[in-house]
C-alpha atoms as a PDB file:
ATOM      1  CA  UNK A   1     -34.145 -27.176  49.939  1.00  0.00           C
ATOM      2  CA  UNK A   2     -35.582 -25.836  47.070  1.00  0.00           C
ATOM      3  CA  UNK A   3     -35.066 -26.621  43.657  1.00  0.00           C
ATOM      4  CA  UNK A   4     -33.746 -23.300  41.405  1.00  0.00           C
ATOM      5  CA  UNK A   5     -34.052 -23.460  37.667  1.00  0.00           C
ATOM      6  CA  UNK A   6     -30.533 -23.467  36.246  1.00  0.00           C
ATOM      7  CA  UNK A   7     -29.621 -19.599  34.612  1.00  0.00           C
ATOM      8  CA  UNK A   8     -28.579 -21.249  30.996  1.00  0.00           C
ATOM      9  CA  UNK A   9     -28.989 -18.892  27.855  1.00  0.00           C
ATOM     10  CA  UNK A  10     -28.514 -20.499  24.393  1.00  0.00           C
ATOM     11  CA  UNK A  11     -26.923 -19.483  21.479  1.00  0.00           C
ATOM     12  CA  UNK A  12     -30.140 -18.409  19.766  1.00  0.00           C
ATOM     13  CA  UNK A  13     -31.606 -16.316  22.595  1.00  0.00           C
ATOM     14  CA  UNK A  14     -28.216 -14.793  23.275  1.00  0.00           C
ATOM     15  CA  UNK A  15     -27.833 -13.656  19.398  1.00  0.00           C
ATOM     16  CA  UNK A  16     -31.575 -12.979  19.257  1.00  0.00           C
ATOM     17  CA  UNK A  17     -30.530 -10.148  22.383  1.00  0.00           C
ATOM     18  CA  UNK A  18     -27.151  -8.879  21.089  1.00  0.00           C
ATOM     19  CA  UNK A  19     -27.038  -9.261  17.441  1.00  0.00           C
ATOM     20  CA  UNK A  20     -29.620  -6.975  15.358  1.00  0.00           C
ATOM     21  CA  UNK A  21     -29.848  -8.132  11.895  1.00  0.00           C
ATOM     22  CA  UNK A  22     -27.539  -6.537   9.435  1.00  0.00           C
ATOM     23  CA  UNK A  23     -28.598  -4.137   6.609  1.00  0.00           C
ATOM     24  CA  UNK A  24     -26.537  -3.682   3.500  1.00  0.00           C
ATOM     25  CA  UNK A  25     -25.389  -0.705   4.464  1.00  0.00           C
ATOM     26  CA  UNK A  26     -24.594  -2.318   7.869  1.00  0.00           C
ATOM     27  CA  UNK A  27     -22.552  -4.857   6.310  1.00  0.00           C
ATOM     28  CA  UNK A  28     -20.773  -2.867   3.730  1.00  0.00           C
ATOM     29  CA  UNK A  29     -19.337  -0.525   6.716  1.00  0.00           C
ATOM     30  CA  UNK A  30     -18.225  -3.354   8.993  1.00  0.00           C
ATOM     31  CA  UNK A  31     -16.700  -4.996   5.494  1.00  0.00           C
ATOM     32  CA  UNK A  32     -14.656  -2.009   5.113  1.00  0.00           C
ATOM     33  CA  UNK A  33     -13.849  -1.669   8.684  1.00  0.00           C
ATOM     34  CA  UNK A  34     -12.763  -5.811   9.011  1.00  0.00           C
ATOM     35  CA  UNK A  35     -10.745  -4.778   5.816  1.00  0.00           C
ATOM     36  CA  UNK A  36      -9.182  -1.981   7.553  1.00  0.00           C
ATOM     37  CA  UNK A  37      -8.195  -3.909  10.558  1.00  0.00           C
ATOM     38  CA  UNK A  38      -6.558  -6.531   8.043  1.00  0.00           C
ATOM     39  CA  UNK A  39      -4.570  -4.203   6.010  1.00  0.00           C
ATOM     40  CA  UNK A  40      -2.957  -2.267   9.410  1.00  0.00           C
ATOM     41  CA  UNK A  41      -1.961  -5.828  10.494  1.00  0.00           C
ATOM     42  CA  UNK A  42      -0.579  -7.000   7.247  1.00  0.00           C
ATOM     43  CA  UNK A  43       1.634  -3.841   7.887  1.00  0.00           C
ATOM     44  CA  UNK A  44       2.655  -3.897  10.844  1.00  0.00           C
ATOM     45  CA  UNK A  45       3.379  -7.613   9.890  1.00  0.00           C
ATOM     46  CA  UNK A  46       5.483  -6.464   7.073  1.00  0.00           C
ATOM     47  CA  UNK A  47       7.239  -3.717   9.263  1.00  0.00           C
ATOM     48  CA  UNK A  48       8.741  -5.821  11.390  1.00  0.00           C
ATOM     49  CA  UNK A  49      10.535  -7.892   9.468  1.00  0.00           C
ATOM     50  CA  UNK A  50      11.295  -5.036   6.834  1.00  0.00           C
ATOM     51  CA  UNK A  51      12.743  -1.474   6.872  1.00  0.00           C
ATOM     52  CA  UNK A  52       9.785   0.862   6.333  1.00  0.00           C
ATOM     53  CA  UNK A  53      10.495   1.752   2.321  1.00  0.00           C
ATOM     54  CA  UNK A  54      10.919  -2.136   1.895  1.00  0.00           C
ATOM     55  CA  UNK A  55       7.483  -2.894   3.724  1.00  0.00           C
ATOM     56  CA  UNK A  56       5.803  -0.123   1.993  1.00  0.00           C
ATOM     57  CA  UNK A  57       6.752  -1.407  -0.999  1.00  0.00           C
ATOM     58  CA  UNK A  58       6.080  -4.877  -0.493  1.00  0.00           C
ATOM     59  CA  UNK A  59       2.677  -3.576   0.243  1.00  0.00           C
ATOM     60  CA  UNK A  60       2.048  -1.321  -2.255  1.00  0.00           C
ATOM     61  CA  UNK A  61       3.127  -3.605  -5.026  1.00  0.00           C
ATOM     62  CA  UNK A  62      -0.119  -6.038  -3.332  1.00  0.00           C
ATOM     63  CA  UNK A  63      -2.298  -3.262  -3.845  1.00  0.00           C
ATOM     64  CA  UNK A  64      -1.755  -2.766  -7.247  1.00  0.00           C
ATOM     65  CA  UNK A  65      -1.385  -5.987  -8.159  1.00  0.00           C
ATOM     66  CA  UNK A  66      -3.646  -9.037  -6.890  1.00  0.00           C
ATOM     67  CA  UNK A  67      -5.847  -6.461  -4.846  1.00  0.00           C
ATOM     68  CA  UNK A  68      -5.956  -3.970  -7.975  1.00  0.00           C
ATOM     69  CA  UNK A  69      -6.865  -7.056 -10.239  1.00  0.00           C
ATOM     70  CA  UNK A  70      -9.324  -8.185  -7.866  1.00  0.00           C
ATOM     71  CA  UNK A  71     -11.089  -4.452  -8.068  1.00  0.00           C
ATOM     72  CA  UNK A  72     -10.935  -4.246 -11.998  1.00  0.00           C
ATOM     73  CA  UNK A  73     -12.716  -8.079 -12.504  1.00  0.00           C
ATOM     74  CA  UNK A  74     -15.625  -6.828 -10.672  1.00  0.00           C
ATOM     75  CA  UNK A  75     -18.681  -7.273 -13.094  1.00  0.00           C
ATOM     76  CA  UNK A  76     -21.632  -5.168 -13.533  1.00  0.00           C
ATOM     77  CA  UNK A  77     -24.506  -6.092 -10.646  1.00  0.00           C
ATOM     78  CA  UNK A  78     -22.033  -7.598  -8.585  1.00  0.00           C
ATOM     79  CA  UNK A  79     -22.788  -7.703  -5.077  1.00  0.00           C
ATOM     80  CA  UNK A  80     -19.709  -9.277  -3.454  1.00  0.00           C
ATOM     81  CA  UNK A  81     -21.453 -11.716  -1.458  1.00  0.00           C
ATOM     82  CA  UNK A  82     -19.811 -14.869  -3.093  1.00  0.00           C
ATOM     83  CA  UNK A  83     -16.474 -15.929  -1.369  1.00  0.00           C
ATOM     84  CA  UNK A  84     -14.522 -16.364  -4.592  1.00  0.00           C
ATOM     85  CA  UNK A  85     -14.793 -12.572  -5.303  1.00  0.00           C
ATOM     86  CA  UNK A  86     -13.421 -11.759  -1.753  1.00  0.00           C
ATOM     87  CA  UNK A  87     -10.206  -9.882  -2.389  1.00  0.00           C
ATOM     88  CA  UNK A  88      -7.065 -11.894  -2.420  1.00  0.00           C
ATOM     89  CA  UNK A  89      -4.967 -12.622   0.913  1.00  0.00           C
ATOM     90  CA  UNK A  90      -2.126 -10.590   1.851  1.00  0.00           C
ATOM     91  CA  UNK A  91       0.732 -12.631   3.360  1.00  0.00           C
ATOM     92  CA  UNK A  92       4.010 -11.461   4.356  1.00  0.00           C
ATOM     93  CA  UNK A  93       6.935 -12.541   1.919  1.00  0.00           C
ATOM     94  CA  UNK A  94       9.935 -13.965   3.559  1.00  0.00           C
ATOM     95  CA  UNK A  95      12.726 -12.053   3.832  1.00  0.00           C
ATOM     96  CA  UNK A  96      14.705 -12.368   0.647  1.00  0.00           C
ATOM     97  CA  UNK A  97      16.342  -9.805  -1.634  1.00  0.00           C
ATOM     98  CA  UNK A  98      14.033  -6.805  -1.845  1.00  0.00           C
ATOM     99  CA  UNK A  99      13.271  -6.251  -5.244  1.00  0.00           C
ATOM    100  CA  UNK A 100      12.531  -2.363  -6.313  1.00  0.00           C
ATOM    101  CA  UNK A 101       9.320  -1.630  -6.789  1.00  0.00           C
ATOM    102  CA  UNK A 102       9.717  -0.252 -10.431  1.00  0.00           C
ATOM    103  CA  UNK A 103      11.216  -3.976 -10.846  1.00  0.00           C
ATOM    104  CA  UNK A 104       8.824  -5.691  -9.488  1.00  0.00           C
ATOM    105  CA  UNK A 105       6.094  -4.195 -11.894  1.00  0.00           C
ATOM    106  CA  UNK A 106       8.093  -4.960 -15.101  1.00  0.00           C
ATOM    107  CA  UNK A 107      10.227  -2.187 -15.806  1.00  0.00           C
ATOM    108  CA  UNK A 108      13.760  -2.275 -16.700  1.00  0.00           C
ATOM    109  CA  UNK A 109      16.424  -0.223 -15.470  1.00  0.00           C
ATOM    110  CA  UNK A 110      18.106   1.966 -17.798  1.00  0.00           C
ATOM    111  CA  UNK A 111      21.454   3.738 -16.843  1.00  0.00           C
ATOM    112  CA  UNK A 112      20.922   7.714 -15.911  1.00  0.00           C
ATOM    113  CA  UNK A 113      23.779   8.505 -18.504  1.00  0.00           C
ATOM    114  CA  UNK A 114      22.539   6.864 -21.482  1.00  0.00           C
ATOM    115  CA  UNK A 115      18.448   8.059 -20.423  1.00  0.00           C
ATOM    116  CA  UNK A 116      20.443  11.957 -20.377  1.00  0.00           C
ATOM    117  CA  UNK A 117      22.313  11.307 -23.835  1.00  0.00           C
ATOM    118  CA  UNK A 118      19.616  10.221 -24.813  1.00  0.00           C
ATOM    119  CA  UNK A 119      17.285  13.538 -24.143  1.00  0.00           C
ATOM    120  CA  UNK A 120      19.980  15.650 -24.945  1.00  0.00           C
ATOM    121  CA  UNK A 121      19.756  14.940 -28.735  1.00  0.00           C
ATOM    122  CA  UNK A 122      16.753  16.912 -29.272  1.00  0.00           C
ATOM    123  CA  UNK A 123      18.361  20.492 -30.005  1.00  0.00           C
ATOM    124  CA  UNK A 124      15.066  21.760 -27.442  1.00  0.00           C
ATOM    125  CA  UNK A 125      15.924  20.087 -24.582  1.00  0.00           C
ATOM    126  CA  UNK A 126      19.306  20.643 -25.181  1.00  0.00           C
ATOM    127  CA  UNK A 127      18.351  24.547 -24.901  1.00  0.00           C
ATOM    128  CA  UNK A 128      16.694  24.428 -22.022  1.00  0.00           C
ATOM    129  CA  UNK A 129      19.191  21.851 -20.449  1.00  0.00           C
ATOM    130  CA  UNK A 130      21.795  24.247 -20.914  1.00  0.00           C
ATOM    131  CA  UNK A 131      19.558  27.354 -20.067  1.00  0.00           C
ATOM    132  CA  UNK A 132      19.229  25.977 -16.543  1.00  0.00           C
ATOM    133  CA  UNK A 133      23.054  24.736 -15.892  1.00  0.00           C
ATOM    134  CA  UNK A 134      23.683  27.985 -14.401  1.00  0.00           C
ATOM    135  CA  UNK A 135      20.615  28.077 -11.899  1.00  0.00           C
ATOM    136  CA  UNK A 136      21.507  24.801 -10.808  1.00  0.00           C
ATOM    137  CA  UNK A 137      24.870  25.176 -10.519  1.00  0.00           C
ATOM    138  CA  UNK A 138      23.934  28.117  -7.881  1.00  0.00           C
ATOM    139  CA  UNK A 139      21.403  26.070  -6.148  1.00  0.00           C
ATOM    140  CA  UNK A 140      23.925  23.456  -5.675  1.00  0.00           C
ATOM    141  CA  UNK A 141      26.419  26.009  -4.136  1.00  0.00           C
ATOM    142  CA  UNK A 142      24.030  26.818  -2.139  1.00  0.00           C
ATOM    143  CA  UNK A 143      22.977  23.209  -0.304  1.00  0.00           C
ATOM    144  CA  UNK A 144      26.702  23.144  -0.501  1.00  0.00           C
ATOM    145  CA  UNK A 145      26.877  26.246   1.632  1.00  0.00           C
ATOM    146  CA  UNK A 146      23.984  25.157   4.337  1.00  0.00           C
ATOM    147  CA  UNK A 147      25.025  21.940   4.823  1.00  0.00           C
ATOM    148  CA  UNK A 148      28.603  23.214   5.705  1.00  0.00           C
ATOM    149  CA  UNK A 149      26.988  26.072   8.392  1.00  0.00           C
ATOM    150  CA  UNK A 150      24.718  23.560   9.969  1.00  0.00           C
ATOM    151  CA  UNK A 151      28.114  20.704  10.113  1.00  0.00           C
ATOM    152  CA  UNK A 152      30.024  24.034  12.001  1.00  0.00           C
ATOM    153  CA  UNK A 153      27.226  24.207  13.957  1.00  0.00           C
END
């Protein structure tokens, strides 16, 4: 019986054959691409327990937020390599009352009535307010007038 040399390959020698060393340029492209991968799971996440407006803004409101905040602090000569400038982590919110986006930023809601009343002071866009009634009075007749051929339909 003769004695065969057991086939084992170690870590080293097996990276040393597979793995070519990475150039900046290298790692910058499989950065974006591991980024990529993250950010279609993070929605997909989000779409599934969300209706698509909801997820996409849940997700927009992370990219310019954190993730926009993230981009701005980045300081001259910067080359990203430290782990506290990675970008911040996305995680899926519970589900909870969706809050609009315009909300979730800041803004406050201000009725449409008092926002025209408002605009309709100024004696110009009064003018041109009033110029345009009569075109949009016809384009309304005539949405009106498509929608009820394609309901006969």
């Amino acid at each position: 019986m003769s004695e065969e040399t057991p086939n084992f390959v170690t870590w080293a020698e097996m990276l040393a054959e597979e793995v070519r060393p990475e150039t900046g340029e290298m790692g910058y492209r499989r950065g974006y691409c591991d980024g990529w991968m993250m950010a279609l799971e993070a929605i997909w996440d989000t779409m599934h327990r969300y209706s698509r407006s909801d997820a996409y803004d849940i997700t927009f409101a992370h990219a310019e937020g954190p993730l926009s905040d993230w981009m701005l602090a980045c300081k001259e000569g910067d080359d990203g390599l430290d782990s506290a400038n990675w970008p911040p982590a996305y995680r899926v919110p519970k589900k909870t009352a969706i809050v609009p986006l315009a909300v979730a930023r800041g803004a406050t809601t201000i009725p449409y009535a008092e926002v025209k009343e408002r605009l309709l002071r100024d004696p110009a866009v009064r003018r041109a307010y009033d110029a345009l009634q009569p075109a949009y009075e016809a384009e309304r007749e005539r949405i009106a007038r498509e929608n009820a051929k394609e309901g006969a339909q």
